[in-house]
Protein backbone atom coordinates (compact mmCIF):
# COMPACT_ATOMS: atom_id res chain seq x y z
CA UNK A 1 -16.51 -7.97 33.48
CA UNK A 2 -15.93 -4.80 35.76
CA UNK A 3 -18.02 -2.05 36.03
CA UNK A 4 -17.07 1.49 35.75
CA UNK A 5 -17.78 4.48 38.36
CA UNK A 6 -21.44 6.00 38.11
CA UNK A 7 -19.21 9.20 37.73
CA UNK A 8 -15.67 9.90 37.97
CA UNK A 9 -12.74 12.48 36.57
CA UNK A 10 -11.01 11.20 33.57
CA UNK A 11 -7.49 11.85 32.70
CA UNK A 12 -5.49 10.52 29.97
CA UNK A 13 -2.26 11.29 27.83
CA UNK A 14 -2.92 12.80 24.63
CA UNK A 15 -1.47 10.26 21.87
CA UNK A 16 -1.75 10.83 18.38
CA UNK A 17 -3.10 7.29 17.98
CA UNK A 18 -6.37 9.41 19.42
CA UNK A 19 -8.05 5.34 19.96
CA UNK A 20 -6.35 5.18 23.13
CA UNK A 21 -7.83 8.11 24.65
CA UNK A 22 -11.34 8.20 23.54
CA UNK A 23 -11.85 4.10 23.74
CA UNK A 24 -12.21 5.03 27.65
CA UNK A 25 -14.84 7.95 27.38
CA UNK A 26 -16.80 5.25 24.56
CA UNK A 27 -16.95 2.50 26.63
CA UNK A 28 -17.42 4.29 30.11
CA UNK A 29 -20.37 6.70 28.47
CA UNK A 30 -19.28 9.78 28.86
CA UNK A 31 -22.08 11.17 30.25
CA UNK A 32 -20.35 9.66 33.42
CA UNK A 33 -16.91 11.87 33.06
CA UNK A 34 -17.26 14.88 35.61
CA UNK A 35 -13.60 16.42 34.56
CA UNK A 36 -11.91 15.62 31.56
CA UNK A 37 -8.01 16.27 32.58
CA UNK A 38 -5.27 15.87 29.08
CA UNK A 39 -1.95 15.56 30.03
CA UNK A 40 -0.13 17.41 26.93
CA UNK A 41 3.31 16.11 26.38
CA UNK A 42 4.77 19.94 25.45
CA UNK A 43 6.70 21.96 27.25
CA UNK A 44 4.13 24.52 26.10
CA UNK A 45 0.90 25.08 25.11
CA UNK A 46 2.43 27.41 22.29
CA UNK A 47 5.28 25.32 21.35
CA UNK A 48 6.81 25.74 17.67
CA UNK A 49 8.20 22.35 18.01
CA UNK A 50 6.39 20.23 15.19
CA UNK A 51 7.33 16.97 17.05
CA UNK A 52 5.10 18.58 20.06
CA UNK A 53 2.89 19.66 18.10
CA UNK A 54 2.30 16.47 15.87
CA UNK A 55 2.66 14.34 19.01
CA UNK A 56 0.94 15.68 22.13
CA UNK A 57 -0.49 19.16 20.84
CA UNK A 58 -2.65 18.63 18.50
CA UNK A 59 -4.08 15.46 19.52
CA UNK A 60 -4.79 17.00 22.88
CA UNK A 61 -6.58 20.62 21.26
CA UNK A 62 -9.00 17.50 18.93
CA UNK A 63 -9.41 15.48 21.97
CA UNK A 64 -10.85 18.37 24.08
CA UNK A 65 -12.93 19.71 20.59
CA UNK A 66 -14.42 16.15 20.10
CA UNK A 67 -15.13 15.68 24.13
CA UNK A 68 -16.89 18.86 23.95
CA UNK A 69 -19.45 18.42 21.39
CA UNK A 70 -19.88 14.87 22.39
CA UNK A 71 -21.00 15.43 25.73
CA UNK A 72 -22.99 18.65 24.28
CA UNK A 73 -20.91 21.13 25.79
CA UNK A 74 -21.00 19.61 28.87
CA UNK A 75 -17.43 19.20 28.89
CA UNK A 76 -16.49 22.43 28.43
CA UNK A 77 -14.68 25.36 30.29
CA UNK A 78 -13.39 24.30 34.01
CA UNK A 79 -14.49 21.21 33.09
CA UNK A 80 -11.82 20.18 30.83
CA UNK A 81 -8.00 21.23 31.62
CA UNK A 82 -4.84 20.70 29.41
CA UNK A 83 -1.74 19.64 32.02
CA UNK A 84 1.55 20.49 29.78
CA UNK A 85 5.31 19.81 30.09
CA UNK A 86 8.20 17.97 29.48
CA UNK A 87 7.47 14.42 28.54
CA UNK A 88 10.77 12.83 29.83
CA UNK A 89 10.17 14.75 33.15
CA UNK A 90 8.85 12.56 36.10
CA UNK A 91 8.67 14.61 38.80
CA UNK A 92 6.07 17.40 36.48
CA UNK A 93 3.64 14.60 35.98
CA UNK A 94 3.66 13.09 39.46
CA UNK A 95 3.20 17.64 40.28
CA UNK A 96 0.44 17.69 37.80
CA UNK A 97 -1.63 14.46 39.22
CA UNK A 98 -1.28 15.75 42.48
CA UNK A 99 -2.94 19.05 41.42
CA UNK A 100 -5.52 16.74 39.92
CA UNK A 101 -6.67 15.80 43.28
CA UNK A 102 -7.03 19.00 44.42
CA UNK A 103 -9.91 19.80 41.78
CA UNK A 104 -13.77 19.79 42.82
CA UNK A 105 -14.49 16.66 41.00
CA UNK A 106 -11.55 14.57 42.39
CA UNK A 107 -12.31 15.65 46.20
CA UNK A 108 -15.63 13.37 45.98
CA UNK A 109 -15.38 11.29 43.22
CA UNK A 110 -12.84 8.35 41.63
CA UNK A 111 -10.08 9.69 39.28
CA UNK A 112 -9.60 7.04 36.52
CA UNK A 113 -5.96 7.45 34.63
CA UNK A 114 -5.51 5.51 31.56
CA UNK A 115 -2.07 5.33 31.08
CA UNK A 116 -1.81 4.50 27.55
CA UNK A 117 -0.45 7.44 25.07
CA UNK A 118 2.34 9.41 26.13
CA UNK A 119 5.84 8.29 27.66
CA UNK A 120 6.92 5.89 30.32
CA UNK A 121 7.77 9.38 32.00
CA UNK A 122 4.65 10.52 31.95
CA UNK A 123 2.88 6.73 33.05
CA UNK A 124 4.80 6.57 35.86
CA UNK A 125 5.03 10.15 36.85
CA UNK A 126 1.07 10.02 37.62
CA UNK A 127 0.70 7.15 38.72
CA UNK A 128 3.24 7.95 41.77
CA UNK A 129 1.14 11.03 41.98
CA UNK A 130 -1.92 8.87 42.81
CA UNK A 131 -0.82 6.68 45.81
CA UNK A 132 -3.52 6.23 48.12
CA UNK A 133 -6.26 8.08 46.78
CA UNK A 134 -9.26 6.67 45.12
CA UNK A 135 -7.75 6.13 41.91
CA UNK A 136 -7.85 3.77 39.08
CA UNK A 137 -5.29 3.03 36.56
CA UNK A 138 -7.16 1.50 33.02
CA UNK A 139 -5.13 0.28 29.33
CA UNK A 140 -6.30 -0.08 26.22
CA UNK A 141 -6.16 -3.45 25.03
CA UNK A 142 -5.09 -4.64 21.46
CA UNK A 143 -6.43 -7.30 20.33
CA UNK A 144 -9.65 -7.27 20.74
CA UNK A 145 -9.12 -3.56 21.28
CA UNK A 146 -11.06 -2.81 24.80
CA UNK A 147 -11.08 -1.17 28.23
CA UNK A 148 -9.20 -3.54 30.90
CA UNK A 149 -8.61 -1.92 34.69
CA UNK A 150 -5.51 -2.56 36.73
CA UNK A 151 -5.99 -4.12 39.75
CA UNK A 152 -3.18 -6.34 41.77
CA UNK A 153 -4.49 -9.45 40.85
CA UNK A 154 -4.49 -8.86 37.58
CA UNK A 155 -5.65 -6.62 34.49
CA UNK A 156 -9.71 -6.98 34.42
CA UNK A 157 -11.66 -5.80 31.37
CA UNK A 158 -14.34 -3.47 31.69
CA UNK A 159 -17.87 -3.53 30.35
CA UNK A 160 -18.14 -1.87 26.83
CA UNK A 161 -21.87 0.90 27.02
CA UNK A 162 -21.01 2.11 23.90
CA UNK A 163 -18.93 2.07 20.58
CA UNK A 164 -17.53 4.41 18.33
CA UNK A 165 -19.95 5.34 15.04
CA UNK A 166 -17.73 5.84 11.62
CA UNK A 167 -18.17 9.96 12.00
CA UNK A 168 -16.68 9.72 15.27
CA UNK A 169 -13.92 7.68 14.68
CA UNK A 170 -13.36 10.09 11.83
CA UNK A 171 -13.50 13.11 14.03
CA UNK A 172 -10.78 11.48 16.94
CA UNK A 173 -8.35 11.58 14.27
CA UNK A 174 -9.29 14.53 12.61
CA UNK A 175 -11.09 13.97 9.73
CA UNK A 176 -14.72 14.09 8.18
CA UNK A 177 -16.39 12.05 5.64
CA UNK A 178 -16.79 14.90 2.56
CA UNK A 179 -19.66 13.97 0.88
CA UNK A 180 -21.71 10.96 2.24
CA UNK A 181 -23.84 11.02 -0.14
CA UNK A 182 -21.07 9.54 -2.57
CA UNK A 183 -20.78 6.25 -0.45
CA UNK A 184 -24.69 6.46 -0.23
CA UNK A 185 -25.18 6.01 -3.54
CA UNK A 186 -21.96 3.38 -3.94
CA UNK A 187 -23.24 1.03 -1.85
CA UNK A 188 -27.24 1.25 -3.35
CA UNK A 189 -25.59 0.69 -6.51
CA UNK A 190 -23.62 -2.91 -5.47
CA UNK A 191 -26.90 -3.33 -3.66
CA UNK A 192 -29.40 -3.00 -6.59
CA UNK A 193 -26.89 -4.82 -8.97
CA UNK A 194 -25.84 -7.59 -7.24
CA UNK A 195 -26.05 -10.36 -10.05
CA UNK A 196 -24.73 -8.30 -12.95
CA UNK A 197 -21.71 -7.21 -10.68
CA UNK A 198 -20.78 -10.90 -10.22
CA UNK A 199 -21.83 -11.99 -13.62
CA UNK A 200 -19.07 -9.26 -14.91
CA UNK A 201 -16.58 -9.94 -12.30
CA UNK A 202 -16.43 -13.92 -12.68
CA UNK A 203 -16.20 -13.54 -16.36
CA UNK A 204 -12.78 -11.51 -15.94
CA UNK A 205 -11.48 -13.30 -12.41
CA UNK A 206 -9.42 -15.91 -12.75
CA UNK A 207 -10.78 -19.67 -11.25
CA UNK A 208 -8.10 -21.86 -9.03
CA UNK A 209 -5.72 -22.73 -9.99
CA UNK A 210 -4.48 -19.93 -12.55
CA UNK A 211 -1.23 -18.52 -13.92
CA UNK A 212 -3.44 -15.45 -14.61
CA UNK A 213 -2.39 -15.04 -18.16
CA UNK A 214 -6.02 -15.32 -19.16
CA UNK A 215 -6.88 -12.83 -16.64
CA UNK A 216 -4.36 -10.79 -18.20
CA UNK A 217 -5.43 -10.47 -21.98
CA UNK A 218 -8.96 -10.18 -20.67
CA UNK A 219 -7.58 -6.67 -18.79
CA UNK A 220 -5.86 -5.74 -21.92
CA UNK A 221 -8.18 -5.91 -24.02
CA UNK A 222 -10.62 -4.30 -21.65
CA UNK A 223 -8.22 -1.20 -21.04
CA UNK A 224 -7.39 -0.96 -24.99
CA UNK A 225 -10.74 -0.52 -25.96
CA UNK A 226 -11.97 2.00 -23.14
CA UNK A 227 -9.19 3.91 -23.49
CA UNK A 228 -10.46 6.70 -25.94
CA UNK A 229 -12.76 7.56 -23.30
CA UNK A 230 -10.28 9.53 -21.51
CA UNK A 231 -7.44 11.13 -21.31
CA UNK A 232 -4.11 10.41 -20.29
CA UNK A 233 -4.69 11.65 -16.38
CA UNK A 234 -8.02 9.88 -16.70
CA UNK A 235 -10.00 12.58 -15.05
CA UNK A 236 -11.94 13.46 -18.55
CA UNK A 237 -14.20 11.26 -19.64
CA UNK A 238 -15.40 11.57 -23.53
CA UNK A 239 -18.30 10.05 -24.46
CA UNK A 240 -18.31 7.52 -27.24
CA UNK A 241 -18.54 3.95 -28.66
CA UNK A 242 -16.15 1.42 -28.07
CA UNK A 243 -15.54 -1.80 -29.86
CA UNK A 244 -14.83 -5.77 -29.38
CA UNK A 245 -13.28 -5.53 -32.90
CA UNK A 246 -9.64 -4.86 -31.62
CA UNK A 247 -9.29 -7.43 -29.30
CA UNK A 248 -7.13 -10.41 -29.29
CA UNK A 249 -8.91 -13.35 -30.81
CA UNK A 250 -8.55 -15.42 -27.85
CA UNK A 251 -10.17 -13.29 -25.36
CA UNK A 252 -12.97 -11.85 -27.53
CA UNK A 253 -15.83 -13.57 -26.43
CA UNK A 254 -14.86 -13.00 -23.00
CA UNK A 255 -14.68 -9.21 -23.55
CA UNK A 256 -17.94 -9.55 -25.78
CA UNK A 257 -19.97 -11.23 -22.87
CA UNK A 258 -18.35 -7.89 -20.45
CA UNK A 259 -19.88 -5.42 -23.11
CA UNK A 260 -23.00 -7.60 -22.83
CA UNK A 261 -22.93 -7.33 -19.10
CA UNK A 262 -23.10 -3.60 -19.97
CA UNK A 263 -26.30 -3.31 -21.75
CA UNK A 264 -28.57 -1.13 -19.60
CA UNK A 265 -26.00 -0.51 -17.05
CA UNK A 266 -24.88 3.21 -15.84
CA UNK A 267 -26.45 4.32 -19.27
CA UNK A 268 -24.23 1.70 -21.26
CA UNK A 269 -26.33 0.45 -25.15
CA UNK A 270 -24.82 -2.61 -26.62
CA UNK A 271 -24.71 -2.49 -30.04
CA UNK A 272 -27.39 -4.11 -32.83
CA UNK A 273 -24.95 -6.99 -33.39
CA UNK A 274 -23.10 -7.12 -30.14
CA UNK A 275 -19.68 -6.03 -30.52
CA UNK A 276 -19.95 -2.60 -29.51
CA UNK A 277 -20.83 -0.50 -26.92
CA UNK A 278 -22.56 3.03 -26.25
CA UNK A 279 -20.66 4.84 -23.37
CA UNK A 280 -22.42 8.15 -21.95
CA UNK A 281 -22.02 8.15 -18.16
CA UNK A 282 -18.60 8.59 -16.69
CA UNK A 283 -19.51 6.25 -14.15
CA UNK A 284 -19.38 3.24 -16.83
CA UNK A 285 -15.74 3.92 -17.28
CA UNK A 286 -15.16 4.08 -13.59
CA UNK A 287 -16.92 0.54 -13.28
CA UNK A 288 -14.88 -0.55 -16.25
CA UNK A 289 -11.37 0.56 -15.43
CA UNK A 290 -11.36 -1.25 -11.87
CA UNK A 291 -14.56 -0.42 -10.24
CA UNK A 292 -16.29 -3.10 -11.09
CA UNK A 293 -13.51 -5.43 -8.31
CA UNK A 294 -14.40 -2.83 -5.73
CA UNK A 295 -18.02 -3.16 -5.92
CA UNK A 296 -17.61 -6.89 -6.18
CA UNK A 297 -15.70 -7.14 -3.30
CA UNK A 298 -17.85 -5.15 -1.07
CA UNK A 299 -20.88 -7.23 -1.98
CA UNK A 300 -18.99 -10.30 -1.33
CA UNK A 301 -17.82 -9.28 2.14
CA UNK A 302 -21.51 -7.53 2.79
CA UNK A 303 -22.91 -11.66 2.04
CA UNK A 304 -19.78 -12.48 4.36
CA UNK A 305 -20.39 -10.83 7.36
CA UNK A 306 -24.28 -10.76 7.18
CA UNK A 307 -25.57 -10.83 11.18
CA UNK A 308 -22.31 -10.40 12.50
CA UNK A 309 -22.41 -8.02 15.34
CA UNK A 310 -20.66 -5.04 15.73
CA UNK A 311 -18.71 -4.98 12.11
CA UNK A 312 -19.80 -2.85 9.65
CA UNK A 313 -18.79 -2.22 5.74
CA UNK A 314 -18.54 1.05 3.98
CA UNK A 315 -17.97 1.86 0.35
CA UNK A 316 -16.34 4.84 -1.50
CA UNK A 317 -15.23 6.71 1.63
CA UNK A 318 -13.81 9.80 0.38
CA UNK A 319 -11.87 11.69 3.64
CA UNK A 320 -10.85 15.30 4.31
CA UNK A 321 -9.20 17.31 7.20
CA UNK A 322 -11.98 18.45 9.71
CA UNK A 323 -10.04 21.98 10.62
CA UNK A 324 -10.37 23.72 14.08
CA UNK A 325 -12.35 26.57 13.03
CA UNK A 326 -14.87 24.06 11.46
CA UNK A 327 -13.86 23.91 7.61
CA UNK A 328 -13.73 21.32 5.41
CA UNK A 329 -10.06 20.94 3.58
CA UNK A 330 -10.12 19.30 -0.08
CA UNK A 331 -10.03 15.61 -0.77
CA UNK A 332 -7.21 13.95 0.84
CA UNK A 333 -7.79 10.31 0.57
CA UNK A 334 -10.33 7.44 -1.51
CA UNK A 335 -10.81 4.44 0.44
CA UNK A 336 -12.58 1.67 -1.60
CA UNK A 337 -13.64 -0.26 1.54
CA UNK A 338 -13.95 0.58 5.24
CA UNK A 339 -14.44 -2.06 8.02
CA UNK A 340 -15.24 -0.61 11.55
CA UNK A 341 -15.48 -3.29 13.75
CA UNK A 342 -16.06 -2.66 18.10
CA UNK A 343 -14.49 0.49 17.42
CA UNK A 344 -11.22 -0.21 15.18
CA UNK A 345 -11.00 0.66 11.63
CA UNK A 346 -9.56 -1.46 8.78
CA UNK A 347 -9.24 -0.50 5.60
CA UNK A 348 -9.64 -2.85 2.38
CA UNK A 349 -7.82 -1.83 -0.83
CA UNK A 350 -9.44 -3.16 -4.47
CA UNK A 351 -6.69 -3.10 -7.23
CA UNK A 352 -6.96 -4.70 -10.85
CA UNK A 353 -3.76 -2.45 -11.93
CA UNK A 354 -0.55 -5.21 -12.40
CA UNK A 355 2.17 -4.05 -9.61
CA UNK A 356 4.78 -5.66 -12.02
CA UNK A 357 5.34 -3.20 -14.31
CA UNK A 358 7.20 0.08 -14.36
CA UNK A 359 4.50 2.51 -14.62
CA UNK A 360 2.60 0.17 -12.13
CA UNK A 361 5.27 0.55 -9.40
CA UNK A 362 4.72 3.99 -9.94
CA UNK A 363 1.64 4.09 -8.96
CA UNK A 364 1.42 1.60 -6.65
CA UNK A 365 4.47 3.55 -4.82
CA UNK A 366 2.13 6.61 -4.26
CA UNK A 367 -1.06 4.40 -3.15
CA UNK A 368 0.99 3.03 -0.23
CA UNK A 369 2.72 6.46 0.52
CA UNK A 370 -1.15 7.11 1.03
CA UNK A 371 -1.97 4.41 2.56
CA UNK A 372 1.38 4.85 4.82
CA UNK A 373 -0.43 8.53 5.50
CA UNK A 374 -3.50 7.35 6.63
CA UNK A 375 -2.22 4.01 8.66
CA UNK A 376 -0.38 6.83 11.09
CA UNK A 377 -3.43 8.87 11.36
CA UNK A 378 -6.55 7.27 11.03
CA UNK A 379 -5.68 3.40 11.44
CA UNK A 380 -3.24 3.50 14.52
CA UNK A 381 -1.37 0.26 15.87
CA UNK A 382 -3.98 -2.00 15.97
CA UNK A 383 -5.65 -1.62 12.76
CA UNK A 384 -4.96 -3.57 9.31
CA UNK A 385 -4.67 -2.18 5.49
CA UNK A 386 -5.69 -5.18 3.55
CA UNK A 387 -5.04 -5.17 -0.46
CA UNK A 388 -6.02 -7.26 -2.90
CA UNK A 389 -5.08 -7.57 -5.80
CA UNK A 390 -6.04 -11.19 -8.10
CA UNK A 391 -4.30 -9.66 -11.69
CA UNK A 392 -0.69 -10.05 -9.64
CA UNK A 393 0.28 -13.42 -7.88
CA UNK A 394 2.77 -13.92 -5.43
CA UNK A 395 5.53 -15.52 -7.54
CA UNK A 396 5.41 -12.30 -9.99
CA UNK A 397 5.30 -9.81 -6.99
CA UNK A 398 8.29 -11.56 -5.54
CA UNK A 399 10.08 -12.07 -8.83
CA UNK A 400 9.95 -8.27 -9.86
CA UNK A 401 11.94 -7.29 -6.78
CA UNK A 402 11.82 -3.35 -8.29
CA UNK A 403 8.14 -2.85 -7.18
CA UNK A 404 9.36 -3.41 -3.10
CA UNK A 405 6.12 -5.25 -2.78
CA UNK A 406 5.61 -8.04 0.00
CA UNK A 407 2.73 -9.91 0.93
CA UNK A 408 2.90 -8.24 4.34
CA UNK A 409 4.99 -5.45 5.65
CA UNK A 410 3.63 -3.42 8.75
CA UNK A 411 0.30 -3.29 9.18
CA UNK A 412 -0.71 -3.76 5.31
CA UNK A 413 -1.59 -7.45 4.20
CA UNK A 414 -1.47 -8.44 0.51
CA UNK A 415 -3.92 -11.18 -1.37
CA UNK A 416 -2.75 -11.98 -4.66
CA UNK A 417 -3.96 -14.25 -7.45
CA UNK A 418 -6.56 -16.78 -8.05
CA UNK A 419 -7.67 -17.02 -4.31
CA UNK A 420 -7.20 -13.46 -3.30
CA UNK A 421 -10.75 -12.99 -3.00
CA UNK A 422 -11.49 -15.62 -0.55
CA UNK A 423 -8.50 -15.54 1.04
CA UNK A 424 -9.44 -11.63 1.71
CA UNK A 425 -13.22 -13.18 3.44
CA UNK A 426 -11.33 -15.69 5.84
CA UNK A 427 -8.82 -12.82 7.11
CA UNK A 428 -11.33 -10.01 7.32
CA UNK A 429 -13.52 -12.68 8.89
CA UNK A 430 -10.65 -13.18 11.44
CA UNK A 431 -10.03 -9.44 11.98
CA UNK A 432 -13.89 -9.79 12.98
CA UNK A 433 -13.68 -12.76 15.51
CA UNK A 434 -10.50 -11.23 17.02
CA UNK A 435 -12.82 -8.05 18.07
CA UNK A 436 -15.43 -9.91 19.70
């Protein structure tokens, strides 16, 4: 394991996979980092060109926000420099690391470049720029994401003094958590409940092996009676008292022993006989129409990866853009499950909705456009969507061609059917191993 400079002058090129540049600073301590120097691939500063600004602008204007309240305004002023211009131009870059050297910090201290981010251009332009001077040249590593330095025997890793919390990894791409106290009281509630979450979960799930038809009335049923409680968008919740009455014969007591599961739960009153149930918290119809798998989930993984270093599990995560100017946009993303693991960020996707069915391809189109969103942004290369989904199993996915489902395109990983919950454990357990 190599050792990084007491202090040195940083310089990286600004990537909108914002991992690659901060990793570095994390793992270094940036308290070490005299200069911070961005090189911005833009011909300018000011450019109106939205690839420029998508791919080297605005990742470079976050990068030197972020490195500035890190380091407590240390990094601030002369102290951190933006180096534009063309990306496909050698010759600027090999200009623009020479005029690196001729800064304060560089004349006495190491200049470490990571070259990962940017073009080939730009890589190769600096690092021509640097011959014999005291200079490093450091990558960021994939799998398990780290630090490694370059040296000519070989690419070295160096020693990790720090990792990236959830907020931060937030902030390097962007965006804040909106209201923490939402996932707060998520996860106290899986916590507290623990054995009437599984009790109501493994009386719906289906058990190895399964064609999943059973699982299948159950959710009928369960949707048909709940669904007076709200409205056709499902953002209004009515109050009221729903009934066992209607449901198929051959799933009754199942849906009977779910109502009893109820009883005392987010305000729920079973009934004197039993078949019915008082509903007066909107939360109980959350839990009913699907959150009940997300909480299940998370408290399964939570047993999972109990003493495991370095990986930890967040619940209800609900993201919004962190603007320049320090305002909070609206809502722009839900994620059931977040697994930050030695700085990399998975995220863990809890469906019960079919993906079979017309209306369910509908809206299992626009989950994926969002989770295609937030891959680019906030998950990067490296990084894993996981869904699972036990109502579907791979035969039906496959069979109903229409709904363009896989179990793995890209970065996004499907577990369907019977095992999809275990099979989930043993890959996020993986995911895990991989980053130690």
């Amino acid at each position: 394991m190599e050792q990084w400079p007491e202090r040195f002058v940083y310089v990286c090129n600004a990537s909108p996979a914002s991992l690659v540049n901060i990793l570095p600073m994390v793992h270094a301590g940036i308290d070490r980092i005299e200069e911070l120097v961005i090189f911005c691939g833009a011909r300018s500063l000011h450019s109106k060109d939205a690839n420029e600004i998508a791919e080297a602008i605005d990742p470079a204007n976050r990068l030197r926000r972020n490195a500035s309240q890190w380091s407590k305004g240390r990094l601030s002023g002369k102290r951190i420099s933006v180096f534009p211009g063309d990306a496909t131009d050698i010759a600027k870059w090999l200009r623009h690391m020479t005029a690196v050297f001729e800064r304060p910090g560089a004349e006495k201290l190491p200049v470490i470049y990571n070259v990962k981010g940017g073009t080939k251009e730009m890589g190769l332009g600096g690092a021509i720029g640097a011959a014999n001077r005291d200079f490093w040249i450091v990558t960021v590593t994939e799998t398990p994401v780290g630090v490694q330095v370059v040296r000519p025997d070989g690419q070295k890793p160096l020693a990790r003094h720090g990792e990236l919390t959830l907020a931060d990894y937030l902030a390097a791409y962007g965006f804040i958590e909106k209201d923490a106290t939402v996932r707060f009281a998520a996860e106290a509630m899986y916590a507290a409940n623990r054995d009437r979450i599984a009790t109501y979960a493994n009386r719906i799930l289906p058990k190895p092996p399964s064609n999943l038809t059973q699982m299948e009335s159950i959710m009928r049923g369960l949707y048909r009676i709940i669904e007076p409680l709200h409205d056709s968008s499902g953002r209004h919740f009515y109050p009221g008292t729903i009934s066992a009455a209607g449901v198929e014969r051959v799933v009754r007591k199942e849906v009977l022993g779910l109502l009893e599961a109820m009883d005392g739960f987010l305000g729920c009153r079973l009934g004197p006989i039993g078949d019915t149930l008082d509903v007066t918290q909107k939360d109980a119809l959350r839990f009913m129409s699907g959150g009940w798998f997300e909480a299940y989930l998370f408290n399964r993984l939570t047993t999972a990866l109990q003493g495991t270093d370095g990986a930890q599990l967040y619940a209800n995560l609900h993201l919004a853009h962190a603007h320049a100017d320090g305002l909070v946009g609206p809502d722009m993303a839900e994620l059931d499950i977040v697994l930050l693991v030695n700085s990399q960020l998975h995220i863990i996707e809890a469906k019960t909705s079919s993906m079979t069915t017309a209306a369910a391809k509908r809206n299992y189109e626009s989950s994926i456009a969002q989770s295609h969103s937030i891959q680019a942004q906030l998950v990067g290369q490296t990084g894993k969507i996981l869904l699972c989904n036990p109502r579907d199993d791979e035969a039906s996915v496959r069979k109903e061609d229409e709904t363009g489902v896989h179990p793995q395109r890209g970065g996004r990983e499907l577990f369907l059917g019977a095992g999809a919950v275990d099979a989930l454990i043993v890959r996020v357990k993986e995911l895990v191993a991989a980053a130690s």
